[in-house]
Protein backbone atom coordinates (compact mmCIF):
# COMPACT_ATOMS: atom_id res chain seq x y z
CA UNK A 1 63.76 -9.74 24.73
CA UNK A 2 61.64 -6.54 26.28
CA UNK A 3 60.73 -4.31 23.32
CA UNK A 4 62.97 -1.55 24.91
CA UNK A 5 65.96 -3.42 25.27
CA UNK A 6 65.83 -4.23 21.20
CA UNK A 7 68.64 -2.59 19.38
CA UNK A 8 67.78 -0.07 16.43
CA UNK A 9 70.05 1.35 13.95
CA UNK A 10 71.05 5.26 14.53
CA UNK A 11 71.41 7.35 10.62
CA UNK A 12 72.26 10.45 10.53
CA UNK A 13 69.15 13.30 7.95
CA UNK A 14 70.57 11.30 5.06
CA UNK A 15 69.85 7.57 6.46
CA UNK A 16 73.85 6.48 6.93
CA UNK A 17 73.91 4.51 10.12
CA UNK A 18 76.57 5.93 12.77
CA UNK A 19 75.49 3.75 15.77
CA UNK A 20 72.88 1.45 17.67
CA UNK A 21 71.01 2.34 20.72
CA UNK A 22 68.50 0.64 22.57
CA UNK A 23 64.74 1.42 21.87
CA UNK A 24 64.40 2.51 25.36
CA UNK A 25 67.52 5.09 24.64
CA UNK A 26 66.36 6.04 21.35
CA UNK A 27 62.81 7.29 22.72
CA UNK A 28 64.39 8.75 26.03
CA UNK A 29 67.45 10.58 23.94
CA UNK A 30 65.08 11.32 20.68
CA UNK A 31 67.84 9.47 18.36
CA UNK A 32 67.05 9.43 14.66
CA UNK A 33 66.19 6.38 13.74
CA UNK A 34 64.39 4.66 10.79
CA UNK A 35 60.85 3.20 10.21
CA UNK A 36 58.51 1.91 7.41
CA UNK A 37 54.75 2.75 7.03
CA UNK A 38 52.42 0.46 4.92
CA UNK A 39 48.97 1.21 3.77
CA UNK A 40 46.85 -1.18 2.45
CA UNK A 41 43.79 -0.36 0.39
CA UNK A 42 41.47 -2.80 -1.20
CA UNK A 43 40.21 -3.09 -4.72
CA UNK A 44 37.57 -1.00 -3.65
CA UNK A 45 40.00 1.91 -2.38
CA UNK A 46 38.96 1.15 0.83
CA UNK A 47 41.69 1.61 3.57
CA UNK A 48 42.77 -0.73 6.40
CA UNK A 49 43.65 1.04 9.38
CA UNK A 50 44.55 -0.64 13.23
CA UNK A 51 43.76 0.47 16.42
CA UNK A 52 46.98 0.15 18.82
CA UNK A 53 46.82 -2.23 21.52
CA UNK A 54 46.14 -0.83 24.95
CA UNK A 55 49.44 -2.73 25.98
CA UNK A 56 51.28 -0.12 23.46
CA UNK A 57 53.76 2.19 25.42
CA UNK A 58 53.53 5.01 22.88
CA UNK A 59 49.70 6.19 22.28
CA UNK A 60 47.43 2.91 22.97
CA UNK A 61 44.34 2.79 21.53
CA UNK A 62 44.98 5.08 18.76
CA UNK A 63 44.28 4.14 14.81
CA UNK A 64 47.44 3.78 12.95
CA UNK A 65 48.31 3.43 9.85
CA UNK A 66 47.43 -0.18 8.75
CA UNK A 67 51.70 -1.23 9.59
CA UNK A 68 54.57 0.64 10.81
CA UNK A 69 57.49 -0.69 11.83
CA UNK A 70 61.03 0.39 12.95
CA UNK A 71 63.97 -0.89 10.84
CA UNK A 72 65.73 -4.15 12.42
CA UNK A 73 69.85 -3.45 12.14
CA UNK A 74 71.01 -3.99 8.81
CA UNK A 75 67.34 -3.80 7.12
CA UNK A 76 66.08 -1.83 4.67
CA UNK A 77 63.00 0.02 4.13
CA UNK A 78 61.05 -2.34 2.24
CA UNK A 79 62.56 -5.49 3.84
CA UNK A 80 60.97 -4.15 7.31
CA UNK A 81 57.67 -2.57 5.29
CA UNK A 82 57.08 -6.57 4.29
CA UNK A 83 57.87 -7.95 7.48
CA UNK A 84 56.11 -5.74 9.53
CA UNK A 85 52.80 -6.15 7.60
CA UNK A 86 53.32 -9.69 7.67
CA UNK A 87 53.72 -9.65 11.66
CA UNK A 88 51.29 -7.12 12.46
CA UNK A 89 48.39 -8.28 9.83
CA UNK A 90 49.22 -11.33 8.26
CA UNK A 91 49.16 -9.85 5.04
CA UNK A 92 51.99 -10.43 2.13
CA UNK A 93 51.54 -8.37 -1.09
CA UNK A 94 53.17 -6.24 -3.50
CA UNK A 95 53.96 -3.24 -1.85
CA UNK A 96 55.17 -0.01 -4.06
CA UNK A 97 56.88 3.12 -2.67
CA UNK A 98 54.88 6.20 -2.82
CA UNK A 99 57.21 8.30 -0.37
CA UNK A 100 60.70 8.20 0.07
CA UNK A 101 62.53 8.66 3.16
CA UNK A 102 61.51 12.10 5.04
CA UNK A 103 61.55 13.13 8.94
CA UNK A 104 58.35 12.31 11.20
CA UNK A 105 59.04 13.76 15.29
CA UNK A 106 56.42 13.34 17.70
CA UNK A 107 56.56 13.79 21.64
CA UNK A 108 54.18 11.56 23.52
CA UNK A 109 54.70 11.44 27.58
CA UNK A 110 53.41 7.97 29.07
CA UNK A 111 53.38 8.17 32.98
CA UNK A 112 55.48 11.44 33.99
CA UNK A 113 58.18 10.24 31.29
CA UNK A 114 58.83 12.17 27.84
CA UNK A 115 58.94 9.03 24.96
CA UNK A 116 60.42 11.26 21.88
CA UNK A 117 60.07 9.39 18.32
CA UNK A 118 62.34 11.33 15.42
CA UNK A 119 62.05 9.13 12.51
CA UNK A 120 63.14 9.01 8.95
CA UNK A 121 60.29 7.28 7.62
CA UNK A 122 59.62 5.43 3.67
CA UNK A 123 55.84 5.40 3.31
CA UNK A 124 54.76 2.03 1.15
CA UNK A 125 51.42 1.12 -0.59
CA UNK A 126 49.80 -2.16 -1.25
CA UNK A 127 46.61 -3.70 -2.19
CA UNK A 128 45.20 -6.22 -0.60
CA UNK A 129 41.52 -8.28 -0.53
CA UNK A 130 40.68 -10.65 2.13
CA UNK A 131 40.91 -10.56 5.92
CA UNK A 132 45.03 -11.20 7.69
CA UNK A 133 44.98 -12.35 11.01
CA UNK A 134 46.54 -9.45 12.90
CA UNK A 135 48.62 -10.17 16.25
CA UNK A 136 46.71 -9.15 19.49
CA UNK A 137 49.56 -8.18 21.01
CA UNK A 138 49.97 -5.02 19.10
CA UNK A 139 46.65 -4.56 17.58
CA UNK A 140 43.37 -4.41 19.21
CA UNK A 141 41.29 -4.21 16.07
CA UNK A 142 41.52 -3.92 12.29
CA UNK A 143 39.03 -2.44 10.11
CA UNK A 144 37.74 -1.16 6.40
CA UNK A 145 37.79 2.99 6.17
CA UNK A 146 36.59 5.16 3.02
CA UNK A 147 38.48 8.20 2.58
CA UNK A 148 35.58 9.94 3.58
CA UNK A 149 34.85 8.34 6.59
CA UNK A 150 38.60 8.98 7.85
CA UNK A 151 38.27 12.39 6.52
CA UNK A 152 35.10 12.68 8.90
CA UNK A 153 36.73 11.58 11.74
CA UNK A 154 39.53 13.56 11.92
CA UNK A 155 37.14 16.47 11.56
CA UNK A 156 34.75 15.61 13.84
CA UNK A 157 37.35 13.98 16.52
CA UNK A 158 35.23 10.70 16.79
CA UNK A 159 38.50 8.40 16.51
CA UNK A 160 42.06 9.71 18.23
CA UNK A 161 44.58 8.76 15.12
CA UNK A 162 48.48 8.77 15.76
CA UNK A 163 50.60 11.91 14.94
CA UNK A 164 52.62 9.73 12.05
CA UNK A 165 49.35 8.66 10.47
CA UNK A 166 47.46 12.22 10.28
CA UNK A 167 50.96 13.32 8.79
CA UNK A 168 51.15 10.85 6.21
CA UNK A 169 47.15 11.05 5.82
CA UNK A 170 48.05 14.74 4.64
CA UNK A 171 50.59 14.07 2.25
CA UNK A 172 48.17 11.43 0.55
CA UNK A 173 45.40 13.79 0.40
CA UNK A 174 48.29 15.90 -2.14
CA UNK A 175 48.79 12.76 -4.22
């Protein structure tokens, strides 16, 4: 099945499902819809981030947030946080919840066309030590980040990070 034509779950600002849409529908109409994001640190504190596949319709090339993945219907939060970090990096671990469910939007436009993403997103946390095997479809590279050195990138613009990422990267710099 074409990513597009995959059917997501549409919730209403408290998370009840009223409907399901088509990915391609829920980008073109800006449906709320949900997601999980994962980061993983190492015992070091050290922060794996990925760098989005140039075959990604939404922002290619851009470092992410080391998972993120939409809800499948009927899922919840951390049942898609632990199979999206198992898909995307190979990784299974613990994961704890460090942000409940809030409202991410973002406007991209890929080729004349207006992709709108408005999200109710439940940010997860995990540790990790070792290397996964990430899936080269979706990720182009995964690497190792101190705070400092993401902190220095974002400053300096050396690295182009996604608009869900900088927003969570905010939050964690308050926790």
């Amino acid at each position: 099945m074409n990513e597009v034509d995959e059917l997501l779950d549409i919730v209403d600002e408290k998370g009840n499902v009223v409907g399901q849409e088509t990915r391609g529908e829920v980008y073109k109409k800006g449906l709320l819809h949900r997601a999980s994001h994962v980061l993983i640190k190492n015992s070091m504190g050290q922060i794996y981030l990925q760098k989005r596949s140039g075959n990604k319709k939404i922002l290619p090339g851009y470092w992410d947030i080391s998972s993120s993945e939409h809800l499948k219907l009927g899922e919840n939060f951390e049942q898609a946080a632990k199979r999206g970090l198992k898909e995307e990096l190979g990784i299974e671990t613990q994961l704890t919840l460090i942000r409940d469910s809030h409202h991410q939007t973002s406007r991209n436009e890929l080729g004349g066309e207006i992709l709108l993403e408005n999200e109710l997103v439940a940010l997860f946390e995990g540790v990790f030590d070792g290397e996964g095997k990430f899936y080269k479809e979706e990720i182009s590279e995964v690497r190792v980040f101190t705070k400092e050195e993401i902190n220095q990138a974002i400053e300096d613009g050396s690295m182009k990070f996604t608009d869900w990422f900088l927003e969570e990267w905010e939050f964690l710099q308050k926790v």
